[in-house]
C-alpha atoms as a PDB file:
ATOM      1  CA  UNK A   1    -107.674  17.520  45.138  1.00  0.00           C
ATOM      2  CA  UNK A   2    -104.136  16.096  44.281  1.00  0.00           C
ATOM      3  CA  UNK A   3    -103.543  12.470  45.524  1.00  0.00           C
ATOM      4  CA  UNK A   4    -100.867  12.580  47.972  1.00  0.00           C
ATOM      5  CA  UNK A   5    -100.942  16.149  47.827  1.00  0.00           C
ATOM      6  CA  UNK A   6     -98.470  18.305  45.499  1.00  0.00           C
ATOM      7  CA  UNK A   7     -94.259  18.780  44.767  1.00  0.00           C
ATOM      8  CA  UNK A   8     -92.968  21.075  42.423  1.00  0.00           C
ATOM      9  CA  UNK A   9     -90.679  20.248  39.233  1.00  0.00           C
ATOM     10  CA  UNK A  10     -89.588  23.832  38.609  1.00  0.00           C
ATOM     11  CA  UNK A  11     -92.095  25.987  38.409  1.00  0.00           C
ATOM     12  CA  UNK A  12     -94.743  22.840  37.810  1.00  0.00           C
ATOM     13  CA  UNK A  13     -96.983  21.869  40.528  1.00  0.00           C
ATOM     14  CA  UNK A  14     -97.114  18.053  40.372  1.00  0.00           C
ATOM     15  CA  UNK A  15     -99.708  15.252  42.301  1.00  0.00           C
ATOM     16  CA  UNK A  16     -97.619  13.670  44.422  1.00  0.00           C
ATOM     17  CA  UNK A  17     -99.443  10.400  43.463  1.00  0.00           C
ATOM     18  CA  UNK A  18     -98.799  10.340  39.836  1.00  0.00           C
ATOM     19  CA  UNK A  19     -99.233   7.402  36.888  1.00  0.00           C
ATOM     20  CA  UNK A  20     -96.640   5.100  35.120  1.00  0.00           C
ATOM     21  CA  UNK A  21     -97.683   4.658  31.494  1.00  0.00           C
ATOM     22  CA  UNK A  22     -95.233   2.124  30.764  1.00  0.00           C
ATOM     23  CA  UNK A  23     -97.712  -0.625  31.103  1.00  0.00           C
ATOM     24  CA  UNK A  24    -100.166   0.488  28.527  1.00  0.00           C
ATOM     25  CA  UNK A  25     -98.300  -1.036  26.026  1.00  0.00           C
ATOM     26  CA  UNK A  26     -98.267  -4.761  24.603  1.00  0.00           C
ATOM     27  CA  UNK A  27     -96.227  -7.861  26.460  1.00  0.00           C
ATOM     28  CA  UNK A  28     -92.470  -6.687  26.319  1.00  0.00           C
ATOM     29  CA  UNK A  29     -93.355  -2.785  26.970  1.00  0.00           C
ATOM     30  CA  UNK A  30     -93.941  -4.147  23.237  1.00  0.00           C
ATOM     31  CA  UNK A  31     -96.558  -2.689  20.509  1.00  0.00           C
ATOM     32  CA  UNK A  32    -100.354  -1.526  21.597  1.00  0.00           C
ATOM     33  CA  UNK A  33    -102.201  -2.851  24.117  1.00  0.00           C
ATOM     34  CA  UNK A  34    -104.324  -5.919  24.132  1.00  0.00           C
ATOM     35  CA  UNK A  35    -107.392  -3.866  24.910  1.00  0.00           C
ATOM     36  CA  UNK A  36    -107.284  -0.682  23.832  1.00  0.00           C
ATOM     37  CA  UNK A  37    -110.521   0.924  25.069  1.00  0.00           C
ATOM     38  CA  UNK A  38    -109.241   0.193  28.689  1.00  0.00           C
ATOM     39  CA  UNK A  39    -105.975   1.574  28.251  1.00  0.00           C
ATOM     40  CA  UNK A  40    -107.613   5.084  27.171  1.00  0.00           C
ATOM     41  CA  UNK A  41    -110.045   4.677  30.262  1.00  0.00           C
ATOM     42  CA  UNK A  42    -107.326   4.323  32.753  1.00  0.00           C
ATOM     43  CA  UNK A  43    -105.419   7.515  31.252  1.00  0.00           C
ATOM     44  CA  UNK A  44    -108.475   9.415  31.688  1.00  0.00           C
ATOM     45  CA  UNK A  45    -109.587   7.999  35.114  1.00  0.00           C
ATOM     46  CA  UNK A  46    -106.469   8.824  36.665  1.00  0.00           C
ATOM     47  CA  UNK A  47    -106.705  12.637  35.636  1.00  0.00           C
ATOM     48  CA  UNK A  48    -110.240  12.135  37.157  1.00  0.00           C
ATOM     49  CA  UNK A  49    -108.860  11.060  40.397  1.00  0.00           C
ATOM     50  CA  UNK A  50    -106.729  13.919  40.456  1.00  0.00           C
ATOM     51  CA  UNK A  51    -103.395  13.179  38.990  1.00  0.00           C
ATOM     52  CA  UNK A  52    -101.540  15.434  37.178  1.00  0.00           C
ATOM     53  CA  UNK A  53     -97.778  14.113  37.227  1.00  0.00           C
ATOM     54  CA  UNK A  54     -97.896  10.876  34.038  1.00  0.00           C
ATOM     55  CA  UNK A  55     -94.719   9.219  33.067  1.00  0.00           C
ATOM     56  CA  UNK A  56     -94.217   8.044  29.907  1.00  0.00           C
ATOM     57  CA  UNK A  57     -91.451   7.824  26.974  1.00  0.00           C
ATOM     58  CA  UNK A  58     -91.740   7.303  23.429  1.00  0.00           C
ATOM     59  CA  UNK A  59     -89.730   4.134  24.124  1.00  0.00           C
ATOM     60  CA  UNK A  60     -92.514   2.497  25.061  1.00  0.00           C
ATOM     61  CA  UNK A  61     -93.891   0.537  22.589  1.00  0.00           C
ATOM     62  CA  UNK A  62     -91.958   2.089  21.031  1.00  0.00           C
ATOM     63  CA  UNK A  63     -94.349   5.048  20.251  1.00  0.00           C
ATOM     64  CA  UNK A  64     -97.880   3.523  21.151  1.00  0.00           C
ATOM     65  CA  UNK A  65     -97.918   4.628  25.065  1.00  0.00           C
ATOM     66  CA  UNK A  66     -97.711   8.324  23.479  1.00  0.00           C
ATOM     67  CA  UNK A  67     -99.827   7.713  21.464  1.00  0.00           C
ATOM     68  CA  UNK A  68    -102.547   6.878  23.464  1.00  0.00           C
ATOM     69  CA  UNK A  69    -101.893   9.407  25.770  1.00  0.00           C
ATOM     70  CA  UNK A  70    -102.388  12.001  22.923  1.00  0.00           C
ATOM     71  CA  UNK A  71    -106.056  10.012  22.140  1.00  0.00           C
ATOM     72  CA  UNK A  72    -106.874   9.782  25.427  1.00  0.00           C
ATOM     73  CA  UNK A  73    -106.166  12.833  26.555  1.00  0.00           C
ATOM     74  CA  UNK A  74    -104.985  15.987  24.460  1.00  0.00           C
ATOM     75  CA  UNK A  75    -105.794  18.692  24.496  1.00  0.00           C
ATOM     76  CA  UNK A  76    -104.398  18.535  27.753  1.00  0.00           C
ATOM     77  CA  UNK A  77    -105.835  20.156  31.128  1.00  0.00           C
ATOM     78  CA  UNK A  78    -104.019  23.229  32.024  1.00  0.00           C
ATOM     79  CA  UNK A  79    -102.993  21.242  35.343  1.00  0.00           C
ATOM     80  CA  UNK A  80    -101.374  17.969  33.875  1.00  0.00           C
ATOM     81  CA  UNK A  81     -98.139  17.673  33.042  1.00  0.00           C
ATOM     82  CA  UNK A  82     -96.202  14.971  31.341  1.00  0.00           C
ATOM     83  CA  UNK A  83     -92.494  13.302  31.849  1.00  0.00           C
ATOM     84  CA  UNK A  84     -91.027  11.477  29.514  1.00  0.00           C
ATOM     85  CA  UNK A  85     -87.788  10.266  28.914  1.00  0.00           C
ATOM     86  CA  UNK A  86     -84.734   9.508  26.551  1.00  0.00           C
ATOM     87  CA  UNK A  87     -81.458   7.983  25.980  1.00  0.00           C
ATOM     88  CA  UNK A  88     -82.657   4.233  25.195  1.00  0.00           C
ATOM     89  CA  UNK A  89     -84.327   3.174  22.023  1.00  0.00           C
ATOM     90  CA  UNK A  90     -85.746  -0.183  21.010  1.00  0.00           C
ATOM     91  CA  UNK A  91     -84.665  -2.959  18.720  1.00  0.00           C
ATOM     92  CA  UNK A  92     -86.364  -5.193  17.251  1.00  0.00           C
ATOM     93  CA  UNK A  93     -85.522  -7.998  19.752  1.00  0.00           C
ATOM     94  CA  UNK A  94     -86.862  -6.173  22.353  1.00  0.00           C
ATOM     95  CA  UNK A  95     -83.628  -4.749  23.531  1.00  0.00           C
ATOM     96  CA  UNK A  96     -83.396  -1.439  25.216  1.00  0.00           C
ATOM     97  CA  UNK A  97     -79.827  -0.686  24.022  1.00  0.00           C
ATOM     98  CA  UNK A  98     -78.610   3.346  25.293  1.00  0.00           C
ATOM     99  CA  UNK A  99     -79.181   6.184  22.478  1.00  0.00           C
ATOM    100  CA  UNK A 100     -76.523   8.594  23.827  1.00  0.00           C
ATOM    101  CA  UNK A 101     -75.409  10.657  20.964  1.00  0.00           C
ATOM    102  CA  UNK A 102     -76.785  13.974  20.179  1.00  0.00           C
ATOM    103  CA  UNK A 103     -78.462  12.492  16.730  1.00  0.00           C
ATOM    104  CA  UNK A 104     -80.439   9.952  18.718  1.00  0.00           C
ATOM    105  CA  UNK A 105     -80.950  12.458  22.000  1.00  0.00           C
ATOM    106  CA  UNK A 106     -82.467  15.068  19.592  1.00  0.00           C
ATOM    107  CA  UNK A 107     -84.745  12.616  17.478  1.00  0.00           C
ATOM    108  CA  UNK A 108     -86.205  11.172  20.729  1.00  0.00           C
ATOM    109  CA  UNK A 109     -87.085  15.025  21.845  1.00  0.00           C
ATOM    110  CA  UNK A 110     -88.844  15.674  18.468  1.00  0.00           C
ATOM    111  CA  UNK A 111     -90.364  11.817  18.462  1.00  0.00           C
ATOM    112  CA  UNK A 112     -91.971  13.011  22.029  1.00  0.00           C
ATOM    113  CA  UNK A 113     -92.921  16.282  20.831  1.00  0.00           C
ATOM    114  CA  UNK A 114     -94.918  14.878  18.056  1.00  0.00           C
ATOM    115  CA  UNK A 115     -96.384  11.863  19.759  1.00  0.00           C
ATOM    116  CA  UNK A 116     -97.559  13.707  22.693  1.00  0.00           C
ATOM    117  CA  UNK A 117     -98.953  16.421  20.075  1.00  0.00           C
ATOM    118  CA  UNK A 118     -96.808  19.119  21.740  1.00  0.00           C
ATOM    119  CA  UNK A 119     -94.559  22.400  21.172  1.00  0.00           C
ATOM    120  CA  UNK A 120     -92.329  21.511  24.531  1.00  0.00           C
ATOM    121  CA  UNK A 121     -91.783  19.361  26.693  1.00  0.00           C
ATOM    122  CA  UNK A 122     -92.590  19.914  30.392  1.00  0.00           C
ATOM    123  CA  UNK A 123     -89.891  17.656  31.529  1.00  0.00           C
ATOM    124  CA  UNK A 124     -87.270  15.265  29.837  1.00  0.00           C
ATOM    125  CA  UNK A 125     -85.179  12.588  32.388  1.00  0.00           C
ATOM    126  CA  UNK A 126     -82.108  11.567  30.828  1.00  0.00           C
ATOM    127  CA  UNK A 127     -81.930   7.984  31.243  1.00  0.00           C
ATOM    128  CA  UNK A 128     -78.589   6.114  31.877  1.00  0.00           C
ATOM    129  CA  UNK A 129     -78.774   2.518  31.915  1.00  0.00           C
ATOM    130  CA  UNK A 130     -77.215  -0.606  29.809  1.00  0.00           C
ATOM    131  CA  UNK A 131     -78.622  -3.033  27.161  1.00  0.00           C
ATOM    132  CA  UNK A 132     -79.725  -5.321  30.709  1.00  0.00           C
ATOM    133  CA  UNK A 133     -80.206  -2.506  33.083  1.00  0.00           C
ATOM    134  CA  UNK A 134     -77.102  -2.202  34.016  1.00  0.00           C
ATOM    135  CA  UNK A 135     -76.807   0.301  36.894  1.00  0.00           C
ATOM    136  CA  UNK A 136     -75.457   3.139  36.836  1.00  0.00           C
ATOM    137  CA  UNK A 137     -73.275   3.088  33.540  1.00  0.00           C
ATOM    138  CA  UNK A 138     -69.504   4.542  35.167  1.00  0.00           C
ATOM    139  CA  UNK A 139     -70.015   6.949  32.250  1.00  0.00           C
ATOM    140  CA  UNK A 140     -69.580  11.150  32.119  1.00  0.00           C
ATOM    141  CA  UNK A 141     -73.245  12.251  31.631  1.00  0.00           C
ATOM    142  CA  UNK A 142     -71.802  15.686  29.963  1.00  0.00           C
ATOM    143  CA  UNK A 143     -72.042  15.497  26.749  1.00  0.00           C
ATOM    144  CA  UNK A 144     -75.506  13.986  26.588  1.00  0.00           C
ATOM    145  CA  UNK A 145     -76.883  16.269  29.091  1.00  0.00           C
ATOM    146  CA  UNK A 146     -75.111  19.443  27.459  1.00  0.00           C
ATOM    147  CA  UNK A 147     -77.554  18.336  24.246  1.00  0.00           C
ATOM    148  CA  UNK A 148     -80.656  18.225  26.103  1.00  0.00           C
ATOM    149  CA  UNK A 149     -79.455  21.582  27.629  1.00  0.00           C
ATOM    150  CA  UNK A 150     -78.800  22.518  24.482  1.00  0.00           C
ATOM    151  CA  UNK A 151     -82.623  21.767  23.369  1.00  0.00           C
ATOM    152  CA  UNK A 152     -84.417  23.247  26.443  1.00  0.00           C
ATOM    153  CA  UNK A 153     -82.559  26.588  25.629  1.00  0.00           C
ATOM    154  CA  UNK A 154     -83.630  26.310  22.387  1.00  0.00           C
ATOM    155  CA  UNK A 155     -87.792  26.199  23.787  1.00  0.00           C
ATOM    156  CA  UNK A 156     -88.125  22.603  23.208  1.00  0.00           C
ATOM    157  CA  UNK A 157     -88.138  21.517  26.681  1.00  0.00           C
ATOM    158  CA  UNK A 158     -89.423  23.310  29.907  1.00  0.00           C
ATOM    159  CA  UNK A 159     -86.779  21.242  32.728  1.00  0.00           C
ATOM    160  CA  UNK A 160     -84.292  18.616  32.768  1.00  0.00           C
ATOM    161  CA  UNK A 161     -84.342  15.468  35.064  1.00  0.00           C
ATOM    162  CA  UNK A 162     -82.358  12.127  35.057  1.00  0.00           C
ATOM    163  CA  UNK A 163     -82.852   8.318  35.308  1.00  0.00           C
ATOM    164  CA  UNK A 164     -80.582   5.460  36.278  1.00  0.00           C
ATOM    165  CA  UNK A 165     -77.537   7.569  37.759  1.00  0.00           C
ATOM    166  CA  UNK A 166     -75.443   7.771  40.296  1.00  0.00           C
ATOM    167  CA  UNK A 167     -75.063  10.613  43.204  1.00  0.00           C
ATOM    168  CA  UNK A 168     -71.675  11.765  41.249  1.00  0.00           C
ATOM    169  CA  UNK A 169     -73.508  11.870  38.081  1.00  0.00           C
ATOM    170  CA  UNK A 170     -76.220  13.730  39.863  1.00  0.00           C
ATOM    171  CA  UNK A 171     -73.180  16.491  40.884  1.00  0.00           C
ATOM    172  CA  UNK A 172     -72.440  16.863  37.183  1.00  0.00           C
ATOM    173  CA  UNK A 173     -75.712  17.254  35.694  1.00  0.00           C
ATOM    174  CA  UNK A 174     -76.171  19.807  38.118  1.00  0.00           C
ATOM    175  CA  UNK A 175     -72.829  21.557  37.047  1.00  0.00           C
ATOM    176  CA  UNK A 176     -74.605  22.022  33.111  1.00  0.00           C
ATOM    177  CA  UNK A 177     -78.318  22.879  34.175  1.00  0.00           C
ATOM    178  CA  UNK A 178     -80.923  22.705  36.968  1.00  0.00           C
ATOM    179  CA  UNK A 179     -82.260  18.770  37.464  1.00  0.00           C
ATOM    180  CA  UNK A 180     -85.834  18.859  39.080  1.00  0.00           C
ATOM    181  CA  UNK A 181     -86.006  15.261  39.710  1.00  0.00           C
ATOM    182  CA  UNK A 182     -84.440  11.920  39.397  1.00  0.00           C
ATOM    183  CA  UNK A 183     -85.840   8.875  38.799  1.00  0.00           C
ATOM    184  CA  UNK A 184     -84.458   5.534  40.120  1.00  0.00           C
ATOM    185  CA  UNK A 185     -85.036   2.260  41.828  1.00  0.00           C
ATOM    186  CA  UNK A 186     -85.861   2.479  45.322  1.00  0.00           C
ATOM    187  CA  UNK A 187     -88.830   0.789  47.320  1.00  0.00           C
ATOM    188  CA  UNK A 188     -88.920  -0.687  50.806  1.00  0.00           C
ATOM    189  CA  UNK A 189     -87.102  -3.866  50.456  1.00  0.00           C
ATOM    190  CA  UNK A 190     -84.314  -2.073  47.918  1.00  0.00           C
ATOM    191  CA  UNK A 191     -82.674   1.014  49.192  1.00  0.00           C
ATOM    192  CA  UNK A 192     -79.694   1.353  47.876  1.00  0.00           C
ATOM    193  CA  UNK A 193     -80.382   4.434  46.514  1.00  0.00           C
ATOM    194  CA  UNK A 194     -81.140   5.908  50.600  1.00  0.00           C
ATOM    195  CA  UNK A 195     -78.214   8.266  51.082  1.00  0.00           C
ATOM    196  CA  UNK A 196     -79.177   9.887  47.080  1.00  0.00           C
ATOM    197  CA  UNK A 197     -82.503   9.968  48.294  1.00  0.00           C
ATOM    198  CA  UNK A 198     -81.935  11.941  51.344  1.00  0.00           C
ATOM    199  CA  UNK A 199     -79.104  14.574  49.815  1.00  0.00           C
ATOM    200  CA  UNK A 200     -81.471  15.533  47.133  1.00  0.00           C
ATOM    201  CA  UNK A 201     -84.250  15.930  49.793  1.00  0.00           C
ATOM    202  CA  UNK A 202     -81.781  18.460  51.621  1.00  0.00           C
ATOM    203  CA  UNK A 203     -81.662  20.403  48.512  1.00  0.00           C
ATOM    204  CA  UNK A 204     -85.589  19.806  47.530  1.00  0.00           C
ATOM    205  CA  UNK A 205     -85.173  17.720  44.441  1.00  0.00           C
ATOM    206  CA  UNK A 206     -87.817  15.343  44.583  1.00  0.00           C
ATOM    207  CA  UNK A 207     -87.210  11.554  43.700  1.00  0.00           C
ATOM    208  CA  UNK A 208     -89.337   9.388  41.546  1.00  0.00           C
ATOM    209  CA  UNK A 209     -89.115   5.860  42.842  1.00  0.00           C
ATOM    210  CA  UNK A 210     -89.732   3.447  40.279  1.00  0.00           C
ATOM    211  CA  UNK A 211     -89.992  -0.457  41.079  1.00  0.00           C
ATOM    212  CA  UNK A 212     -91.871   0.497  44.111  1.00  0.00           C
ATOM    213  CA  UNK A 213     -92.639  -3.355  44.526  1.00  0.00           C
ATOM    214  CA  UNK A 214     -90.662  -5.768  43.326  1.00  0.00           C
ATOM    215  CA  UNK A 215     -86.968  -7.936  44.302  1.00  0.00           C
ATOM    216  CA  UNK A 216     -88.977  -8.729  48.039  1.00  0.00           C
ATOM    217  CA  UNK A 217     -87.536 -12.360  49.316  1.00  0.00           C
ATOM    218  CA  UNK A 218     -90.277 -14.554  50.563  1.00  0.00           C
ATOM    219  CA  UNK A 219     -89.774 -13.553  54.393  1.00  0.00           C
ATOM    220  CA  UNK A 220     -89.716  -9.925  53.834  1.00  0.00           C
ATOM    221  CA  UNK A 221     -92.832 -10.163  51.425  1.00  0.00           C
ATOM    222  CA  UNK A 222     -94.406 -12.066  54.298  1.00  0.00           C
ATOM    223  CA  UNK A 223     -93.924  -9.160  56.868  1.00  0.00           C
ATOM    224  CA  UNK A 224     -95.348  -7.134  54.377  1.00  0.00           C
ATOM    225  CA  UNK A 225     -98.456  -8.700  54.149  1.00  0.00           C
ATOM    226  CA  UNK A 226     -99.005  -9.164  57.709  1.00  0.00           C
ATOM    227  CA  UNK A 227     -98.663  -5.222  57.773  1.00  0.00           C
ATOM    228  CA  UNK A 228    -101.215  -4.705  55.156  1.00  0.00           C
ATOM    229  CA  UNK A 229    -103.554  -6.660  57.244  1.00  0.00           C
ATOM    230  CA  UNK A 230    -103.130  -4.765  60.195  1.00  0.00           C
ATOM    231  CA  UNK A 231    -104.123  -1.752  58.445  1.00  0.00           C
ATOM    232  CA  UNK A 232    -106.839  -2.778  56.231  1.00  0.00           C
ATOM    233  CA  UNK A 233    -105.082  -2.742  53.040  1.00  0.00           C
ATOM    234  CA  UNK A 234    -103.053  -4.286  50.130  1.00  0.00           C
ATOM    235  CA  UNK A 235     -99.511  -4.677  50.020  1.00  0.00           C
ATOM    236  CA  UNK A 236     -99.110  -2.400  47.291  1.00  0.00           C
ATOM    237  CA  UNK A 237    -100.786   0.088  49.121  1.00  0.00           C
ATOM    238  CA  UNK A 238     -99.123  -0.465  51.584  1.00  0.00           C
ATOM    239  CA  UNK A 239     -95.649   0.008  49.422  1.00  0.00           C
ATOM    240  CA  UNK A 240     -96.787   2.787  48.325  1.00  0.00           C
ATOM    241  CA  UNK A 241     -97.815   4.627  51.506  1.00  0.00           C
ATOM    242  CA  UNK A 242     -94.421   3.607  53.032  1.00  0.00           C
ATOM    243  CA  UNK A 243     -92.468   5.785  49.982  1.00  0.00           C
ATOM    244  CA  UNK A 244     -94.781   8.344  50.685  1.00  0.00           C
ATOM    245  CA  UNK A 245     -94.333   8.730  54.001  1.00  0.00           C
ATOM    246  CA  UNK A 246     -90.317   7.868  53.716  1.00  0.00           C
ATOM    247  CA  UNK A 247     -89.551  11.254  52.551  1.00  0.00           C
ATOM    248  CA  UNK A 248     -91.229  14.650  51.218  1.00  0.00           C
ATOM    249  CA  UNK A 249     -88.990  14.821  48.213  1.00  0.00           C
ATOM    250  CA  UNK A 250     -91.019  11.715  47.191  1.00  0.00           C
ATOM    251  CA  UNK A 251     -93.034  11.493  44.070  1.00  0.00           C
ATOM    252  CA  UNK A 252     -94.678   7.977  42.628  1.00  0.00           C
ATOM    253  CA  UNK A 253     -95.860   6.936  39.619  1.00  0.00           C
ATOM    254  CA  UNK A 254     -96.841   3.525  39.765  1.00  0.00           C
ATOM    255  CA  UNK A 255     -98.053   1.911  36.842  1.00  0.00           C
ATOM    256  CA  UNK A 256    -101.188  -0.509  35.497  1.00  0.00           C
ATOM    257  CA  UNK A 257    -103.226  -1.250  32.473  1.00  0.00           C
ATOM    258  CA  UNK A 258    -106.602  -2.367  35.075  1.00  0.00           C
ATOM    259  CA  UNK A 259    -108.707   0.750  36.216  1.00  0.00           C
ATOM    260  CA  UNK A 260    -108.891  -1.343  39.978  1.00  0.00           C
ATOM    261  CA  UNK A 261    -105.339  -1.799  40.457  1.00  0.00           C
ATOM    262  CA  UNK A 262    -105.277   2.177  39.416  1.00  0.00           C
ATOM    263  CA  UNK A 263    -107.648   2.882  42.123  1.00  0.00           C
ATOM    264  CA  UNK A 264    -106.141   1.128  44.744  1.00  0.00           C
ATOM    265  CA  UNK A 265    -103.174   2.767  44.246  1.00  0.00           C
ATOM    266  CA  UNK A 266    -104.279   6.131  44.349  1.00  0.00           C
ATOM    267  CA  UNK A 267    -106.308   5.357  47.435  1.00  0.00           C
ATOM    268  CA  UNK A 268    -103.079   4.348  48.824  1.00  0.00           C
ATOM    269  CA  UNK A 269    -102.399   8.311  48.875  1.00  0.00           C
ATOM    270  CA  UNK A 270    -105.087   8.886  52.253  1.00  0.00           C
ATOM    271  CA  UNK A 271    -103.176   5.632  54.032  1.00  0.00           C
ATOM    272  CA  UNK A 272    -101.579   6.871  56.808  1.00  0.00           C
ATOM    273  CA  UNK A 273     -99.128   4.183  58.110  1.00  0.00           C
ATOM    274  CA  UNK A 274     -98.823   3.892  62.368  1.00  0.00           C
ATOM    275  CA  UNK A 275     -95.632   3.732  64.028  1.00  0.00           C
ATOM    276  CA  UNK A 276     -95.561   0.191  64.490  1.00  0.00           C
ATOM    277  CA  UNK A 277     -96.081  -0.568  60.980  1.00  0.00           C
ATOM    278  CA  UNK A 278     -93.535   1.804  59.489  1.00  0.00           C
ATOM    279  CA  UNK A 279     -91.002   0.004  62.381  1.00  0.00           C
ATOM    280  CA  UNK A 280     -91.795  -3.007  60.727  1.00  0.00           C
ATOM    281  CA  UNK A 281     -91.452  -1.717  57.314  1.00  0.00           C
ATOM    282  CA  UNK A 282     -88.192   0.205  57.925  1.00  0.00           C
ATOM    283  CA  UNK A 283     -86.917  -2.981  59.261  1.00  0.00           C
ATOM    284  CA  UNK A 284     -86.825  -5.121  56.312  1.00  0.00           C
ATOM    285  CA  UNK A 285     -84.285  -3.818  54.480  1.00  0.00           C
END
């Protein structure tokens, strides 16, 4: 049974409740984790619990989260598919500078492919963001998304989705080839993503929150924790329950290295808020 119950991306049928596996890595989204044998047993508890939506990137790390996916994982279930991402690389600062051009767009794809220990890609989000995560960069996403395009006609990638952009880069992506989801910040405290939110939900596109808690001031994490006590639950769950029921377009992927925190938030799926509670909820932004 899918947690959360199922979207599509395409023609893939998606958990609603997916996994993050940004957190895998080292401090810093930096080198491999500190325990290793628990990162592999969260990978493979998740797909237990019924999750078949992971997002990753071979910018984590770099290269270890997809690594450990492969180990933990591959050969892959018929069922679970995989989003990763490009259009950042990383330094060796720790910087997450943009990789735009269509050398560095195409040597992410085939760094993916190979990580992952696959032929294509099921999806690939092209991410827009600056060297501090600058939001959304006022750039034309053409020409990078005309390479990708470019690459999924060529059998290296199944769909196309996007990360970090605005509603008008949204339009223009969509001008080049089909987007089946984009992913950025949104959770109940920040919504200033609501209005792309509810125009891709018109034209069933799902969103992929990420953040989905986090930036809360002390008085609105305060009425958020009175509302997880009224319902039995933790404030995360109760986060994520809230994004779930905000919209059907909706998909999570919440992240965590600890197999508890990764069952709590799947449980978080079967938590159905009450009126009251979402009242509260809505009202804190």
């Amino acid at each position: 049974m899918s947690p959360g119950g199922t979207l599509t991306l395409g023609d893939l049928t998606v958990s609603r409740m997916g996994y993050g596996a940004m957190r895998l890595s080292g401090p810093g989204i930096w080198g491999p984790p500190g325990d290793r044998e628990t990162a592999i047993a969260v990978l493979r508890e998740a797909v237990e619990l019924g999750v078949t939506h992971i997002d990753t990137s071979d910018f984590y790390g770099p290269h270890t989260v997809n690594e450990l996916i492969r180990e933990a994982l591959h050969p892959y279930p018929e069922n679970l598919h995989i989003v990763t991402k490009v259009g950042a690389k990383r330094t060796p600062d720790k910087g997450w500078p943009s990789a735009l051009s269509r050398e560095e767009l195409t040597a992410a794809v085939h760094d993916n492919l190979r990580n992952l220990g696959v032929d294509v890609l099921d999806v690939v989000n092209l991410r827009l963001a600056g060297e501090h995560g600058v939001f959304p960069i006022p750039v034309s996403i053409t020409e990078p998304f005309e390479v990708l395009a470019e690459l999924r006609q060529q059998g290296l990638i199944r769909h196309l989705g996007l990360s970090h952009v605005s509603a008008e880069q949204v339009k223009e992506a969509r001008a080049i080839a089909p987007v089946v989801c984009v992913q950025n910040e949104y959770n109940v405290a920040q919504r200033a993503n609501d209005g792309l939110l509810d125009a891709l939900a018109a034209i069933s596109v799902p969103f992929v929150p990420y953040f989905p808690l986090g930036g809360f001031t002390p008085l609105q994490s305060g009425v958020l924790d009175d509302c997880a006590r009224r319902v039995d639950a933790t404030p995360m769950q109760v986060a994520l329950a809230w994004l779930l029921q905000r919209s059907p377009n909706i998909l999570l992927i919440p992240g965590t290295s600890s197999l508890p925190h990764l069952r709590e938030n799947i449980a978080a799926a079967d938590l159905e808020l009450p009126k009251d509670v979402v009242a509260d909820l809505d009202a804190l932004a």
